[in-house]
PDB file of N, CA and C in Angstrom:
ATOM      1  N   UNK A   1      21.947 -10.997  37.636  1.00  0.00           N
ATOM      2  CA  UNK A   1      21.012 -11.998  37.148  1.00  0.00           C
ATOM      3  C   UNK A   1      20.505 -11.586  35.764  1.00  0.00           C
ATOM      4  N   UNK A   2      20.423 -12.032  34.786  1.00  0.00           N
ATOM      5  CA  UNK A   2      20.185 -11.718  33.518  1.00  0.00           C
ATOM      6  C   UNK A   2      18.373 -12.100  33.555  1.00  0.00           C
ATOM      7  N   UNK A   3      18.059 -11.172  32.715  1.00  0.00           N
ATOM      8  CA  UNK A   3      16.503 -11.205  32.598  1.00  0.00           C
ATOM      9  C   UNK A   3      16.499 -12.317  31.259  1.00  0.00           C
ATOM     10  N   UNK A   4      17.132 -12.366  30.399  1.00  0.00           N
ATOM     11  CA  UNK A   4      16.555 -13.421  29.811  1.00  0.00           C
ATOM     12  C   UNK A   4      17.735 -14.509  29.591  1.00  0.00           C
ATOM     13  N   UNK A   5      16.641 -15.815  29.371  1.00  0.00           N
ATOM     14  CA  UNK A   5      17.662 -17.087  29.317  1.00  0.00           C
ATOM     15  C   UNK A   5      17.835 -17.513  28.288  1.00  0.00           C
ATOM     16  N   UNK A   6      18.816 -18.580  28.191  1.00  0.00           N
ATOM     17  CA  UNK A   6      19.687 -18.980  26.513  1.00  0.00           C
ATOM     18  C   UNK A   6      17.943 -19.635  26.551  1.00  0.00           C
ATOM     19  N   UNK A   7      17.711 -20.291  27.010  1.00  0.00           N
ATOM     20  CA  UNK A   7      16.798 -21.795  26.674  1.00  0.00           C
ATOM     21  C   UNK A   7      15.507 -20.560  25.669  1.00  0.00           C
ATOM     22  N   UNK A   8      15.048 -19.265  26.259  1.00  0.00           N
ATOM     23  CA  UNK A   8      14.421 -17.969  25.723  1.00  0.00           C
ATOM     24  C   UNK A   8      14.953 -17.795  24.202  1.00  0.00           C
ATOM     25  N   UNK A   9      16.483 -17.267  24.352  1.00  0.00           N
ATOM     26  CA  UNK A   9      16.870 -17.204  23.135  1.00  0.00           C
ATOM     27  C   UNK A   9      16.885 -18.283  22.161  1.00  0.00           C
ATOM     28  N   UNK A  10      17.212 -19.657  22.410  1.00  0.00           N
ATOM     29  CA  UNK A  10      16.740 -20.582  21.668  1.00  0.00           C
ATOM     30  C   UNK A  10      15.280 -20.939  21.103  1.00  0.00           C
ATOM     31  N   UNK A  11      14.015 -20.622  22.006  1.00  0.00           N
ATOM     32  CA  UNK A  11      13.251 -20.634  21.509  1.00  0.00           C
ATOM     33  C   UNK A  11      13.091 -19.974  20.907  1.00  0.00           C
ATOM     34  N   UNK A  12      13.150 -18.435  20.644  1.00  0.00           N
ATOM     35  CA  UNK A  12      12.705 -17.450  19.383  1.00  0.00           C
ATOM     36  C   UNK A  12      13.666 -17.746  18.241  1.00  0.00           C
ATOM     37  N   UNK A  13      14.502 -17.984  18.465  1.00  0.00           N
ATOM     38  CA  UNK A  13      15.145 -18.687  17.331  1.00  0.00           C
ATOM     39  C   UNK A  13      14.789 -19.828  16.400  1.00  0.00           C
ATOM     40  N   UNK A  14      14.194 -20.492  16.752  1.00  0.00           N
ATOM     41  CA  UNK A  14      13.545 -21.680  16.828  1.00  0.00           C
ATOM     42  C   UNK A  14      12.222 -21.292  16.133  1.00  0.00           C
ATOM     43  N   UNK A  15      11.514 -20.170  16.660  1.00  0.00           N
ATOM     44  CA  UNK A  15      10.216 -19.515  16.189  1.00  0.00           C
ATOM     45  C   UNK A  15      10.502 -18.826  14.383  1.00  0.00           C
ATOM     46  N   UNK A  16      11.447 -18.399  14.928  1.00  0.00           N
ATOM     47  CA  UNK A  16      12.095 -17.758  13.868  1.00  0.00           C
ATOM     48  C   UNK A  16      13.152 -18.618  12.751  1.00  0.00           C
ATOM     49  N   UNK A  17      12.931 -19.376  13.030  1.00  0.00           N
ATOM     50  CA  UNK A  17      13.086 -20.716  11.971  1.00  0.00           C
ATOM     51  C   UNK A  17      15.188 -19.971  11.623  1.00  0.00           C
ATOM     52  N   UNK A  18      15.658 -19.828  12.809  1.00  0.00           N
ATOM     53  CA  UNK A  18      17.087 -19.443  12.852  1.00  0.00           C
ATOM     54  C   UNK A  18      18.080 -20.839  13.457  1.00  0.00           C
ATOM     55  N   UNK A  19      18.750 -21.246  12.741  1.00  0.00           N
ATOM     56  CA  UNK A  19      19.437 -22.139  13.567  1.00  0.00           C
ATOM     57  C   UNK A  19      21.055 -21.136  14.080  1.00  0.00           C
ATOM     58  N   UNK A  20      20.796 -21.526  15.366  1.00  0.00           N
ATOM     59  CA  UNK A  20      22.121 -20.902  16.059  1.00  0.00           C
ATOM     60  C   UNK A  20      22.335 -21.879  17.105  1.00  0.00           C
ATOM     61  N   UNK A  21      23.958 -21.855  16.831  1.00  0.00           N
ATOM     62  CA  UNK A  21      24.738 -22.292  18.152  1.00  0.00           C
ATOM     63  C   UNK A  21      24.926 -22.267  19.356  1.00  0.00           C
ATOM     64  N   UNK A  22      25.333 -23.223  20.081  1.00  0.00           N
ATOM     65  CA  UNK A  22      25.458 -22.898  21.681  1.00  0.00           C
ATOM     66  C   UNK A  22      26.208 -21.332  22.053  1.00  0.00           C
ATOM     67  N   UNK A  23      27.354 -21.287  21.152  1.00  0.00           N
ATOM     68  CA  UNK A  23      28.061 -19.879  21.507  1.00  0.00           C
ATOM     69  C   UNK A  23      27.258 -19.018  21.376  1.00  0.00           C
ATOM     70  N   UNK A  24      26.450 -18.645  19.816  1.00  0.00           N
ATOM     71  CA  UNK A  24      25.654 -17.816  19.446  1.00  0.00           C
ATOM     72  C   UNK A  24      24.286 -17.571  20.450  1.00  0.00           C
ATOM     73  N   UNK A  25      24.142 -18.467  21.356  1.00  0.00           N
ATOM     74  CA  UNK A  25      22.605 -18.159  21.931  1.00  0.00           C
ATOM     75  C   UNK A  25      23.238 -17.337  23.196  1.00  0.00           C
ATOM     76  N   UNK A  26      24.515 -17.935  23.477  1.00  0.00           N
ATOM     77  CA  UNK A  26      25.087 -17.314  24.459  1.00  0.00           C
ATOM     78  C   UNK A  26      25.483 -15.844  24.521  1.00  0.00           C
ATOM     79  N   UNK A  27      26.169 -15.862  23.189  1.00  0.00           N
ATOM     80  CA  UNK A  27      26.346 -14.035  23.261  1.00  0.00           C
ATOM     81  C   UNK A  27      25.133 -13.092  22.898  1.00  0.00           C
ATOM     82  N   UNK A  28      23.925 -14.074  22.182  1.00  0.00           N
ATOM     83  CA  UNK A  28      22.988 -13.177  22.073  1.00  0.00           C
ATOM     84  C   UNK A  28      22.086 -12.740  23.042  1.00  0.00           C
ATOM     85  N   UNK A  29      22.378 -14.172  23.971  1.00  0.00           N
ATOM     86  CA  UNK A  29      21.918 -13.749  25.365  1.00  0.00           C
ATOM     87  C   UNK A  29      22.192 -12.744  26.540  1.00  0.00           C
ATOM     88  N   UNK A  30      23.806 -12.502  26.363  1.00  0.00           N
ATOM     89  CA  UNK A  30      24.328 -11.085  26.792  1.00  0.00           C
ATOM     90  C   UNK A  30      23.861 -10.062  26.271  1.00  0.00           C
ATOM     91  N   UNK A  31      23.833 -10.239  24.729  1.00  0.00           N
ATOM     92  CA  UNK A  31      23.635  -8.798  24.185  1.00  0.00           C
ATOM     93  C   UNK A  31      21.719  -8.276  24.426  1.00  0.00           C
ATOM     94  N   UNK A  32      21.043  -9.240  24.625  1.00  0.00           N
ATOM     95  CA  UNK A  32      19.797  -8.997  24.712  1.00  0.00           C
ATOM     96  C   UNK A  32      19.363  -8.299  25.945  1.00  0.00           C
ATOM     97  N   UNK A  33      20.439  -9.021  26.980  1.00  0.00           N
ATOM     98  CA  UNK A  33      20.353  -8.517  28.373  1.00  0.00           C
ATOM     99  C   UNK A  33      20.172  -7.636  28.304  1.00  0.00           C
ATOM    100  N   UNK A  34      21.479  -6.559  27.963  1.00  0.00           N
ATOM    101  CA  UNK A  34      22.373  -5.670  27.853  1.00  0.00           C
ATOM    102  C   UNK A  34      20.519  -4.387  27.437  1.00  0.00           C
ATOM    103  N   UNK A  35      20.332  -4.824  26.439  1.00  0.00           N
ATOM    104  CA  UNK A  35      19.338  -4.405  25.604  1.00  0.00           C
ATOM    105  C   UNK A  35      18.085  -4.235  26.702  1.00  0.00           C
ATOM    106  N   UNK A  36      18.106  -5.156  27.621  1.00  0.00           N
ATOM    107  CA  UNK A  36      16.452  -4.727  28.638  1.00  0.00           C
ATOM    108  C   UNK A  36      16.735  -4.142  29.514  1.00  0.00           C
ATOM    109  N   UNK A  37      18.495  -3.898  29.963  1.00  0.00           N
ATOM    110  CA  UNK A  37      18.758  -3.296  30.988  1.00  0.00           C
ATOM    111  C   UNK A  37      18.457  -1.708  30.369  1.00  0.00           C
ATOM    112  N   UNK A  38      19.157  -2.075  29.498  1.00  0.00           N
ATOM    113  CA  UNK A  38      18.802  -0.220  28.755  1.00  0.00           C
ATOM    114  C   UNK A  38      17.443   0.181  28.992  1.00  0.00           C
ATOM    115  N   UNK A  39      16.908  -0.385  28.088  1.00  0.00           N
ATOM    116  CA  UNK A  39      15.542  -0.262  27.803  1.00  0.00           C
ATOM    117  C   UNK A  39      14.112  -0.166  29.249  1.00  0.00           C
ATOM    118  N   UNK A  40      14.760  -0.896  30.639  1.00  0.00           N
ATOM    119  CA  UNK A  40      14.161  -0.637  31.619  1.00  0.00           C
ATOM    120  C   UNK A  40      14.688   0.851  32.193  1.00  0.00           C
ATOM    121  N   UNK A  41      16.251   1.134  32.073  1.00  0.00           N
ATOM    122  CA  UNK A  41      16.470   2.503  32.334  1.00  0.00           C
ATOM    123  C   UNK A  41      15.324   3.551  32.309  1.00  0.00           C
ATOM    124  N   UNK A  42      14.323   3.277  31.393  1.00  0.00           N
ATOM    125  CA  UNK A  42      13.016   4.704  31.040  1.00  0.00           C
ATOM    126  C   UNK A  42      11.855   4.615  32.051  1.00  0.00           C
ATOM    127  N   UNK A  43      11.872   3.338  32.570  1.00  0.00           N
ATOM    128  CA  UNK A  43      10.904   3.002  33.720  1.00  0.00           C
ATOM    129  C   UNK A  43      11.402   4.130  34.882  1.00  0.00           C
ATOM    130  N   UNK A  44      12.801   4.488  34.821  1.00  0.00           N
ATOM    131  CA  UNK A  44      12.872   5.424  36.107  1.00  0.00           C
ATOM    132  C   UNK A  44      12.613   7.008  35.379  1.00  0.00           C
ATOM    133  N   UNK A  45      12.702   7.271  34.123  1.00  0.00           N
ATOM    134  CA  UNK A  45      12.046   8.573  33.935  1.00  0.00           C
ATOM    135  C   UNK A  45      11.021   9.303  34.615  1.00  0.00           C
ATOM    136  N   UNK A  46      10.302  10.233  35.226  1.00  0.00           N
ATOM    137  CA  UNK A  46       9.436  10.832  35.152  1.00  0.00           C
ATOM    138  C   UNK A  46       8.732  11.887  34.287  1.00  0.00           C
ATOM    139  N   UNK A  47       7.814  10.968  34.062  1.00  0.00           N
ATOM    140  CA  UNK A  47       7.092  11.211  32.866  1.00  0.00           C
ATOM    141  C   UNK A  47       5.351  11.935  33.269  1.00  0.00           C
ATOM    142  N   UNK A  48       5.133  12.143  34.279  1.00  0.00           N
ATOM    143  CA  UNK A  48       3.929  12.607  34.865  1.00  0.00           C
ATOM    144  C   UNK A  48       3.267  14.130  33.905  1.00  0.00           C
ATOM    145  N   UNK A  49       4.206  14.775  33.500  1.00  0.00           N
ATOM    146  CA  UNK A  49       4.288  15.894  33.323  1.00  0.00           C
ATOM    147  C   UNK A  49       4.294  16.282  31.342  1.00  0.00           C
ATOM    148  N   UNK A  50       4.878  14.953  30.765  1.00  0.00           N
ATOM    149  CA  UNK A  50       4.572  15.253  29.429  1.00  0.00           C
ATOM    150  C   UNK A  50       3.514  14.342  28.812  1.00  0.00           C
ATOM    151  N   UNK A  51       2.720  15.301  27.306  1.00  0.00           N
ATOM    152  CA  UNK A  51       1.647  14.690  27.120  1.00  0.00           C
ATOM    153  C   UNK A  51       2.370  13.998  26.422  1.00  0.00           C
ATOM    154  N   UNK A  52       0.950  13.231  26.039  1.00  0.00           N
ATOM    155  CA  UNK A  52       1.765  11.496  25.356  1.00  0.00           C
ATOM    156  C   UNK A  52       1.060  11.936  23.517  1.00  0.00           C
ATOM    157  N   UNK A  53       2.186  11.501  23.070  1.00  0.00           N
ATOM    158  CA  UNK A  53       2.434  12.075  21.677  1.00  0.00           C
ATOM    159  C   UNK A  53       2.320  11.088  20.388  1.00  0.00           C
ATOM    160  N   UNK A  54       1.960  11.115  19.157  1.00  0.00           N
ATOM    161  CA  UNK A  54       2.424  10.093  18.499  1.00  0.00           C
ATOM    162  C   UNK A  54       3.723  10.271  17.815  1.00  0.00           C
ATOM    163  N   UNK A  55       4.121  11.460  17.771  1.00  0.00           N
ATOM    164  CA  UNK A  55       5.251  11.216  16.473  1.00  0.00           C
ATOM    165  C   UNK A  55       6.119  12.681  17.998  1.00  0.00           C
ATOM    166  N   UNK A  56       7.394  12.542  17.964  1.00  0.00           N
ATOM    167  CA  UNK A  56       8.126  13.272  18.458  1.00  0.00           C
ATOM    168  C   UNK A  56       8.740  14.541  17.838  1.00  0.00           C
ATOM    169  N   UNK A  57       8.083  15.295  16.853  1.00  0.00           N
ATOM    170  CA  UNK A  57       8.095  16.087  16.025  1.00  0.00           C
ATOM    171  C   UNK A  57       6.364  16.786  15.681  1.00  0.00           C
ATOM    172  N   UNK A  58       6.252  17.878  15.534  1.00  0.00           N
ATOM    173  CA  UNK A  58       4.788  18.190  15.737  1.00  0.00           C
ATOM    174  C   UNK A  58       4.782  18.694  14.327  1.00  0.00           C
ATOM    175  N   UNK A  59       4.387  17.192  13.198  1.00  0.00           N
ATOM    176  CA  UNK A  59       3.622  17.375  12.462  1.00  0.00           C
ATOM    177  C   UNK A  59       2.947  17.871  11.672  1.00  0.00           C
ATOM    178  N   UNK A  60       2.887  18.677  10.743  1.00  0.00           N
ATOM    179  CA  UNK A  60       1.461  19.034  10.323  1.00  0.00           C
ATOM    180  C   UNK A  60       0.909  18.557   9.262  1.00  0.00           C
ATOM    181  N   UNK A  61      -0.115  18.065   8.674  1.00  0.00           N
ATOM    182  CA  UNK A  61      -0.178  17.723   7.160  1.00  0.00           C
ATOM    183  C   UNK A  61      -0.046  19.156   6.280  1.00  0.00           C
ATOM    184  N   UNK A  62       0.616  18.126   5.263  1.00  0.00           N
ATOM    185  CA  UNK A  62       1.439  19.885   4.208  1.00  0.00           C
ATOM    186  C   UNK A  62       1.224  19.254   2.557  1.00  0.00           C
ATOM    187  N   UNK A  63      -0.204  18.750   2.940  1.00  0.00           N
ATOM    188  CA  UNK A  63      -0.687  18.478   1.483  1.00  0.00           C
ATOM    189  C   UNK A  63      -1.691  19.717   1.175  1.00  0.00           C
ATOM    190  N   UNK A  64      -1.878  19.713  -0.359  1.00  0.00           N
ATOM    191  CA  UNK A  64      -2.554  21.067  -0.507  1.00  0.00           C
ATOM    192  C   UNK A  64      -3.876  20.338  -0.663  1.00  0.00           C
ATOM    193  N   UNK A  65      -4.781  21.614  -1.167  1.00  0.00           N
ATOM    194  CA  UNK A  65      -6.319  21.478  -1.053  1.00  0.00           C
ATOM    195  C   UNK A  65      -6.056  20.589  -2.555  1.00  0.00           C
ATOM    196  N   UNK A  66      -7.491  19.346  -2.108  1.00  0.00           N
ATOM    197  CA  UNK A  66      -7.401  18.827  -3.551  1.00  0.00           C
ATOM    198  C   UNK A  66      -8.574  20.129  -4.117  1.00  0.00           C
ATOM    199  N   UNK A  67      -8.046  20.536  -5.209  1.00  0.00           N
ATOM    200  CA  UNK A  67      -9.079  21.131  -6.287  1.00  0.00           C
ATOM    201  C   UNK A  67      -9.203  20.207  -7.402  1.00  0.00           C
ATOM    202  N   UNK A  68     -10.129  20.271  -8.103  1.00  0.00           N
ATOM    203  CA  UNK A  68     -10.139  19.800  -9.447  1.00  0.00           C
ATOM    204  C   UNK A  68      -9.684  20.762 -10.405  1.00  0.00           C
ATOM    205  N   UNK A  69      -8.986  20.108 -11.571  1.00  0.00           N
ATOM    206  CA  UNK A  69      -8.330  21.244 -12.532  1.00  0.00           C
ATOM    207  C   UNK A  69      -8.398  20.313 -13.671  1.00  0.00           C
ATOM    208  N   UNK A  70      -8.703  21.125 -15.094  1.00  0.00           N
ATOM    209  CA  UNK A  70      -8.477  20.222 -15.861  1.00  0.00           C
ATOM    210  C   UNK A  70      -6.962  19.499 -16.272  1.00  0.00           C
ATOM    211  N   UNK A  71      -7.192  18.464 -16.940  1.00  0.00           N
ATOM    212  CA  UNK A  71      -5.856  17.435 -17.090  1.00  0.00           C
ATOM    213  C   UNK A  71      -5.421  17.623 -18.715  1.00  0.00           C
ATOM    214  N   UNK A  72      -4.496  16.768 -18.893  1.00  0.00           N
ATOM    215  CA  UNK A  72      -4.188  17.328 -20.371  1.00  0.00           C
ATOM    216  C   UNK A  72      -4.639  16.860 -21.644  1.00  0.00           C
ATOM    217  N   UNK A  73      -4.626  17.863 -22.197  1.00  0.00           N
ATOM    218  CA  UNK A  73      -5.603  17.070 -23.448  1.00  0.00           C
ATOM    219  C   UNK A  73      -5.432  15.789 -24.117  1.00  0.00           C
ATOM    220  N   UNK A  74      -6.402  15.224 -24.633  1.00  0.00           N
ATOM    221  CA  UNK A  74      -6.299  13.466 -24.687  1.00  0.00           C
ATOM    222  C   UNK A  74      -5.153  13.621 -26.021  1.00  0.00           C
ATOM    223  N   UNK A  75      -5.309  13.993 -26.716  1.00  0.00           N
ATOM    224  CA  UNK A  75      -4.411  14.319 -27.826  1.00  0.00           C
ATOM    225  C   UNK A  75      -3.206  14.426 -28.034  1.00  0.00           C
ATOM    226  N   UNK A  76      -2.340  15.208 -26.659  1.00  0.00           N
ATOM    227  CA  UNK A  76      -1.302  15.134 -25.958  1.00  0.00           C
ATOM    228  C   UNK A  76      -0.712  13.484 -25.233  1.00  0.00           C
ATOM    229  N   UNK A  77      -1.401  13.191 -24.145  1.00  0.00           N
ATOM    230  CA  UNK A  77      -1.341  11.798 -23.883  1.00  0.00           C
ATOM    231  C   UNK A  77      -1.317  11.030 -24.541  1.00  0.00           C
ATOM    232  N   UNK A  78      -2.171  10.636 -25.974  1.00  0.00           N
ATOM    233  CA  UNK A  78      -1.747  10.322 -27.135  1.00  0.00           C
ATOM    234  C   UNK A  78      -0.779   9.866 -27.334  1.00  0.00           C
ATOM    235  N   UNK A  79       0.328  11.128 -27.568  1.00  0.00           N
ATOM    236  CA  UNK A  79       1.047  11.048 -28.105  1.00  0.00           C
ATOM    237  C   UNK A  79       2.386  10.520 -27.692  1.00  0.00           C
ATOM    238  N   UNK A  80       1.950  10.336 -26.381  1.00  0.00           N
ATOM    239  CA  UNK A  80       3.007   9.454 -25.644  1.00  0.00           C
ATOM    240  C   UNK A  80       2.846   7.829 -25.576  1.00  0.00           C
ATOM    241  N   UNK A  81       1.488   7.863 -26.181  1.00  0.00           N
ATOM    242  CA  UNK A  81       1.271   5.930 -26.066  1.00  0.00           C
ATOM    243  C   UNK A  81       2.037   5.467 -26.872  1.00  0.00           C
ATOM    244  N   UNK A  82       2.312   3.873 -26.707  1.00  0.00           N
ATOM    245  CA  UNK A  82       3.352   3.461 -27.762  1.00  0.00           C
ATOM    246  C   UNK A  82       1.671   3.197 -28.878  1.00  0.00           C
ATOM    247  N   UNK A  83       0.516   2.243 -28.445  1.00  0.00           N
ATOM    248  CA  UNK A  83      -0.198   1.927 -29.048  1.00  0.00           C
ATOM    249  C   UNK A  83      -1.592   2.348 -27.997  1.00  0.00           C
ATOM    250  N   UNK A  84      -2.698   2.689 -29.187  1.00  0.00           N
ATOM    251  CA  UNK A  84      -4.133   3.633 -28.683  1.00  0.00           C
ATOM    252  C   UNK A  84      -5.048   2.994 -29.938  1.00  0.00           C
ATOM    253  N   UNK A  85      -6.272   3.072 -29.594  1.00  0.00           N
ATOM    254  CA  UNK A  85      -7.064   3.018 -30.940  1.00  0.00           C
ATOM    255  C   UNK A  85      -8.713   3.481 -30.270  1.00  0.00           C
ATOM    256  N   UNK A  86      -9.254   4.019 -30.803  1.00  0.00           N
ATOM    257  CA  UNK A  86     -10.331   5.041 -30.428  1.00  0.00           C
ATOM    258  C   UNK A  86     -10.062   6.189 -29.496  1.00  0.00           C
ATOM    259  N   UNK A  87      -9.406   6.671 -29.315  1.00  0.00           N
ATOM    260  CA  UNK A  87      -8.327   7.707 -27.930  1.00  0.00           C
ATOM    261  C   UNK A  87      -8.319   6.763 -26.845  1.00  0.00           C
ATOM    262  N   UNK A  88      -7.981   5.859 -26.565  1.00  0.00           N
ATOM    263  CA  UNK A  88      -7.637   4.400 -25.524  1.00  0.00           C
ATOM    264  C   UNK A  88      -6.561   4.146 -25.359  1.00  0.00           C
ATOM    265  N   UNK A  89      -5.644   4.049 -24.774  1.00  0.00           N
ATOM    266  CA  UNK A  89      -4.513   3.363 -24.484  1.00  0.00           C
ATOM    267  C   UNK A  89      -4.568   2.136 -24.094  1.00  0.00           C
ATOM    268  N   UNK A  90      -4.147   1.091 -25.469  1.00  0.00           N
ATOM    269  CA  UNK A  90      -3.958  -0.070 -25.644  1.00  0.00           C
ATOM    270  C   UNK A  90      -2.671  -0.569 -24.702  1.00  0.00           C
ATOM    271  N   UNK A  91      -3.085  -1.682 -23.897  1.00  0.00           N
ATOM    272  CA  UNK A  91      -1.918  -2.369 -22.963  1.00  0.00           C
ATOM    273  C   UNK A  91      -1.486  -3.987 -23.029  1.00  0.00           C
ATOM    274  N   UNK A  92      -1.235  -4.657 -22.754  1.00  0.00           N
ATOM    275  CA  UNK A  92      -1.114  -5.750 -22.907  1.00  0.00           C
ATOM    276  C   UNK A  92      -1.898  -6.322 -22.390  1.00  0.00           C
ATOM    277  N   UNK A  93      -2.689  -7.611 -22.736  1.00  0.00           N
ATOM    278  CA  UNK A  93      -3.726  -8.360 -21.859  1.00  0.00           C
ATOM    279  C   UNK A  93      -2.916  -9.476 -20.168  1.00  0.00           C
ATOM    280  N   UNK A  94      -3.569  -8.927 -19.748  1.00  0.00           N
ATOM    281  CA  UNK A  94      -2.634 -10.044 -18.241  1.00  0.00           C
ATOM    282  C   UNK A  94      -3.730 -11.031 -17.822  1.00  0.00           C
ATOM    283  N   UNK A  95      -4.532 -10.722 -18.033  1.00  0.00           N
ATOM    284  CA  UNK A  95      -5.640 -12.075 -17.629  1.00  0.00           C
ATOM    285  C   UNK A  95      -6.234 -12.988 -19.183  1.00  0.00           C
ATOM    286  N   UNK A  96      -5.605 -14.078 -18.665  1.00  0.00           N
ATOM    287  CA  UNK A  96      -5.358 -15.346 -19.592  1.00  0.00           C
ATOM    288  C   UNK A  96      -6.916 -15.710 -20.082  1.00  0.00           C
TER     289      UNK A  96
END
């Protein structure tokens, strides 16, 4: 007995603004099956025994301490603008 039906797959299709064919709802309807049969397979795991995790890899954050440090001299930055005027970096205007 298949857990889900074409008339199912047609509607999310439908939701999903997909137009598909009679064949197409049909094989996607196998393949979806196929997909909950798997996917119920984990319902028979026993799982009593492991903690519940977010990421399956243990993580650590591996950012450094923010310090403050000084930055580079304005003079330098400068000298990379195409255009500046008072030590400013001049940009193009975007609001009309």
């Amino acid at each position: 007995m298949s857990r889900i039906s074409t008339d199912q797959v047609k509607h999310v299709a439908n939701l999903a603004r997909l137009s598909i064919t009679e064949d197409e709802a049909q094989n996607f309807t196998k393949h979806l099956d196929a997909i909950i049969t798997f996917a119920e397979q984990l319902n028979e795991l026993d799982t009593d025994n492991v903690e519940p995790t977010s990421h399956v890899l243990d993580m650590k954050n591996v950012m450094r301490e923010d310090v403050p440090k000084e930055g580079l001299p304005r003079e330098d930055v400068l000298k990379n603008a195409p255009d500046h005027v008072d030590g400013q970096i001049r940009v193009p205007s975007i609001i009309e």
